[in-house]
Every structure is written in C-alpha cells, then in structure tokens.
C-alpha atoms as a PDB file:
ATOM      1  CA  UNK A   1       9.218   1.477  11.205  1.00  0.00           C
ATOM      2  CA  UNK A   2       6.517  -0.266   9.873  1.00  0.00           C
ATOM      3  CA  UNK A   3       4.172   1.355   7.288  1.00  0.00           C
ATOM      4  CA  UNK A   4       0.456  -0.048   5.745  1.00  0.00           C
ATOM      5  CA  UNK A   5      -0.362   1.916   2.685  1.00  0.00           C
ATOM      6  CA  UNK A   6      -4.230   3.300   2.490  1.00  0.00           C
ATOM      7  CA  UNK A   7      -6.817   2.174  -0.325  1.00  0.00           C
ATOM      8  CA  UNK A   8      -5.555   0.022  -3.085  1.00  0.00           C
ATOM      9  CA  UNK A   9      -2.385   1.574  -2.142  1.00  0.00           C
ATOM     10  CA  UNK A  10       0.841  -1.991  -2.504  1.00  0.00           C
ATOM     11  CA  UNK A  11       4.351  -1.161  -1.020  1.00  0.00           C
ATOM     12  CA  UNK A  12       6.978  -2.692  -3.352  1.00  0.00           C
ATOM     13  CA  UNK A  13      10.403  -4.022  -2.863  1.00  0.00           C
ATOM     14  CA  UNK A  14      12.325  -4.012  -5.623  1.00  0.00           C
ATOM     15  CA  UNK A  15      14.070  -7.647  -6.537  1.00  0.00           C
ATOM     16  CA  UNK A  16      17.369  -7.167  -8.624  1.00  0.00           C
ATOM     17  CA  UNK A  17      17.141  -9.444 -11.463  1.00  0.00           C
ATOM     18  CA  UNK A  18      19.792 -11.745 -13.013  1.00  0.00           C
ATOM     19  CA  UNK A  19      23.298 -10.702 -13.401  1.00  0.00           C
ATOM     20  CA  UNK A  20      23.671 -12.734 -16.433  1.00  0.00           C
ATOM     21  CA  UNK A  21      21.615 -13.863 -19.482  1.00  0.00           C
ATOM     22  CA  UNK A  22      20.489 -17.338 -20.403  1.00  0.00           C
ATOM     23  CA  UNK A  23      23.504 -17.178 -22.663  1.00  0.00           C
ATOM     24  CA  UNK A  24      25.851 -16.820 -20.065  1.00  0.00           C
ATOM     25  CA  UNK A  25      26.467 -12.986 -21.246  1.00  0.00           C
ATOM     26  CA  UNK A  26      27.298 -11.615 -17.808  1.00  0.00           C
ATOM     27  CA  UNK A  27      25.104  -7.939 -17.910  1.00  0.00           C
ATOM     28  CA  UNK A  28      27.515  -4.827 -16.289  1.00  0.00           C
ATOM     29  CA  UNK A  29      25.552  -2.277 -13.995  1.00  0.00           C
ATOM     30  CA  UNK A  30      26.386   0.488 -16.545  1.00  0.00           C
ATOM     31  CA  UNK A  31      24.040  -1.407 -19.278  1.00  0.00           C
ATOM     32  CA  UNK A  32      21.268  -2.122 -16.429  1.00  0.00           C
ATOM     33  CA  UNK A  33      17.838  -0.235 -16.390  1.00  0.00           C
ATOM     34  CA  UNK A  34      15.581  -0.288 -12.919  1.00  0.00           C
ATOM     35  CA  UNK A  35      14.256  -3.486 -11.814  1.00  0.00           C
ATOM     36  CA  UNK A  36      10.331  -3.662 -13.141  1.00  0.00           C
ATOM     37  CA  UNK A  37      10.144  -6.726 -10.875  1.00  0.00           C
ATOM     38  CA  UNK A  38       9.298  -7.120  -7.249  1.00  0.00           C
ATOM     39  CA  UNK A  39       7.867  -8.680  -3.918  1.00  0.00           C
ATOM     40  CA  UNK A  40       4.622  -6.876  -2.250  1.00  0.00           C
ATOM     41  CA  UNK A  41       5.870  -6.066   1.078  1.00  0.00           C
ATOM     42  CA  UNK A  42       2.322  -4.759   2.765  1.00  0.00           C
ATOM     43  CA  UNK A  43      -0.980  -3.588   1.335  1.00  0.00           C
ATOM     44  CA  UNK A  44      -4.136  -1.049   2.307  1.00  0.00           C
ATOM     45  CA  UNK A  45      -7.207  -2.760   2.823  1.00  0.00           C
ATOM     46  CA  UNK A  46      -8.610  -2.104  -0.878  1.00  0.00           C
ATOM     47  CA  UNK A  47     -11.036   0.689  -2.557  1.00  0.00           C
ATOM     48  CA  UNK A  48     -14.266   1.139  -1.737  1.00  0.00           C
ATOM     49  CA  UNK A  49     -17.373   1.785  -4.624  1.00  0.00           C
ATOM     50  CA  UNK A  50     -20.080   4.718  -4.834  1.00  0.00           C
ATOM     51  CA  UNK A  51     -22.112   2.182  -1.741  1.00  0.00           C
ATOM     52  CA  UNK A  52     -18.472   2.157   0.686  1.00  0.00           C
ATOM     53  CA  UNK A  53     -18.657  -1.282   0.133  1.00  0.00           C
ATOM     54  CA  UNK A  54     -15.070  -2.605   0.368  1.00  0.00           C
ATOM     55  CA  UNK A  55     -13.511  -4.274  -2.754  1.00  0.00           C
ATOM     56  CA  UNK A  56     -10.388  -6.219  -1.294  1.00  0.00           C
ATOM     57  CA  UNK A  57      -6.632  -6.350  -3.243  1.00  0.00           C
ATOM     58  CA  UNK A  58      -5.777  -9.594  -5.663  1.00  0.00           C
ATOM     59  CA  UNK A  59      -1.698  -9.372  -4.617  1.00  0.00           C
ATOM     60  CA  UNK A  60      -1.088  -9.892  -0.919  1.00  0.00           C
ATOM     61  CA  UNK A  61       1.871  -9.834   1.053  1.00  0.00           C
ATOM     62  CA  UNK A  62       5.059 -12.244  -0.657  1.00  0.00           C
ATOM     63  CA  UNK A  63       3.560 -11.937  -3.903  1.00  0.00           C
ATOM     64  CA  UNK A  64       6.517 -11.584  -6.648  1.00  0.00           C
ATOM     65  CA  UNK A  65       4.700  -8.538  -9.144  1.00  0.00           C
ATOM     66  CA  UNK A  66       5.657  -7.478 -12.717  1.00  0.00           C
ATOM     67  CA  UNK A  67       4.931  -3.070 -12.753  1.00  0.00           C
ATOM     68  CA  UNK A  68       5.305  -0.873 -15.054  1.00  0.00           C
ATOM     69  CA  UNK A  69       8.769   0.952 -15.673  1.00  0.00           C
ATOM     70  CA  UNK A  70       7.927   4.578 -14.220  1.00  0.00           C
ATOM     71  CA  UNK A  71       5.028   3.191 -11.773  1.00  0.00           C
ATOM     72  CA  UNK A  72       4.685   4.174  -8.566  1.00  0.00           C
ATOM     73  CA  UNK A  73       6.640   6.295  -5.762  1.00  0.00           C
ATOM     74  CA  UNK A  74       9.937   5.680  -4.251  1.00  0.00           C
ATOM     75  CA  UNK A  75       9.935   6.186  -0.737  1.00  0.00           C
ATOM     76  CA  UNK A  76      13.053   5.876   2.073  1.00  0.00           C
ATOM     77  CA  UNK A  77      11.471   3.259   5.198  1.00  0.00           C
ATOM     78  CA  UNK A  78      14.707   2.610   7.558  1.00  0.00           C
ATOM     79  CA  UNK A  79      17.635   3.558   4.981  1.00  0.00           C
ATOM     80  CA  UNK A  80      15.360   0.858   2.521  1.00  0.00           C
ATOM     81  CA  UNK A  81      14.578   2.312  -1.182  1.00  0.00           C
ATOM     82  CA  UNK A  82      10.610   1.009  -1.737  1.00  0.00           C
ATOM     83  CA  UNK A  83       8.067   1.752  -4.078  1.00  0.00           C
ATOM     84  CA  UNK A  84       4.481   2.666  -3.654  1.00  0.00           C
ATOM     85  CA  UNK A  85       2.045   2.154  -6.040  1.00  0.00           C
ATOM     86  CA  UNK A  86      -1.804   1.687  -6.611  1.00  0.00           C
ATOM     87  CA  UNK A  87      -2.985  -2.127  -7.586  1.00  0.00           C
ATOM     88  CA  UNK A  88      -3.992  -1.048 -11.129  1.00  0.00           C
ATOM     89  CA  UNK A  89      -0.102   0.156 -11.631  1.00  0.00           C
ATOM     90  CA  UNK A  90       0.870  -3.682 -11.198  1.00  0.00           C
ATOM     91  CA  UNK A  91       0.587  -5.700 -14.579  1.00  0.00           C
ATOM     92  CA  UNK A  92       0.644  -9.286 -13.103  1.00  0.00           C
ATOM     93  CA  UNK A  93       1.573 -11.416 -10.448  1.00  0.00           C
ATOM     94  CA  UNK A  94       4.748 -13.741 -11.266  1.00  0.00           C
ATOM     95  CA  UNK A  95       3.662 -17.953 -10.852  1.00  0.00           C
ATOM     96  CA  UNK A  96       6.667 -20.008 -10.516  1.00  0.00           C
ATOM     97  CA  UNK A  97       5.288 -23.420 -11.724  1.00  0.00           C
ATOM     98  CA  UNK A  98       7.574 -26.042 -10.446  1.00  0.00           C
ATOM     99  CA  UNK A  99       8.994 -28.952 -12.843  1.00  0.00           C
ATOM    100  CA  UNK A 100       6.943 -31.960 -11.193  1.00  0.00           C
ATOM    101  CA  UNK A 101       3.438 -29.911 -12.360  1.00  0.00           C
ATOM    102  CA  UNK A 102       4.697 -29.363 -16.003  1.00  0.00           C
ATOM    103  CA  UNK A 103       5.838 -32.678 -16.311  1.00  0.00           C
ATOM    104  CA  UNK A 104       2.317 -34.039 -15.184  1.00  0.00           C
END
C-alpha cells in the first residue's frame, strides 16, 4: 500500500540507533527509550498561505530527520510501525559530512 500524506504532512520511519556507546558500553532494550531519529519515507506537497500559493517542504524523500520525542502519529502501513508528523514537528535534518571534506 502506498500512502502520500496531505499538506506539510512527512511519513517517518523510524531508524533504531546504536546498540552500543562510543565506549563500547553495549545498551540492553530494557534501558532503551523510542528512537527520535529517522528517514522521511514520502511527503504532501506543502502548505499553502492566506493567497493558496503553495509553499513546498525543506526534507524530501531519504532525508535522515532528528523529531521530537512525542511528535507525530504512529500509524500501521503493511504490518510496518511509521510515524506521521507535520514539517514543523521535525527539528533538523541529519548531514553526514564525509572525512575527505573535513580534512580539506
């Protein structure tokens, strides 16, 4: 089933995070809270103003998002747990900067 959300509407994946610290310090699943992390699996179109002019999303589809602990909806799609959520729930897109651009 495929679903596109309405508005400035962002269907969320959650993405597990680490299973271990830094340190090593391997984290059991009683100790682990919900995943604030996440890849942007489809989008609406964006919101429109007072005018109807269309103002269009910053995330897009792939886009690895940071959102806030109780953002959004969960909703089933296939036997797959998702999230729903407007654009202004998400606090930032994640940038992996690779090692050859720091270095430079």
């Amino acid at each position: 089933m495929k679903m596109r959300p309405l508005q400035d509407r962002v269907l969320i994946r959650r993405v597990e995070p680490e299973q271990k610290t830094s340190g090593g310090i391997i984290i059991p699943d009683t100790a682990k809270e919900k995943p604030t992390e996440g890849e942007v699996v489809a989008t609406g179109p964006g919101s429109r103003d007072k005018d109807g002019k269309l103002h269009p999303l910053d995330v897009k589809t792939g886009d690895r998002v940071l959102f806030g602990k109780w953002s959004g909806s969960e909703v089933k799609l296939d036997g797959e747990d998702l999230m729903i959520m407007k654009e202004s729930d998400i606090l930032g897109v994640i940038v992996h900067v690779s090692k050859k651009s720091k270095a430079a």
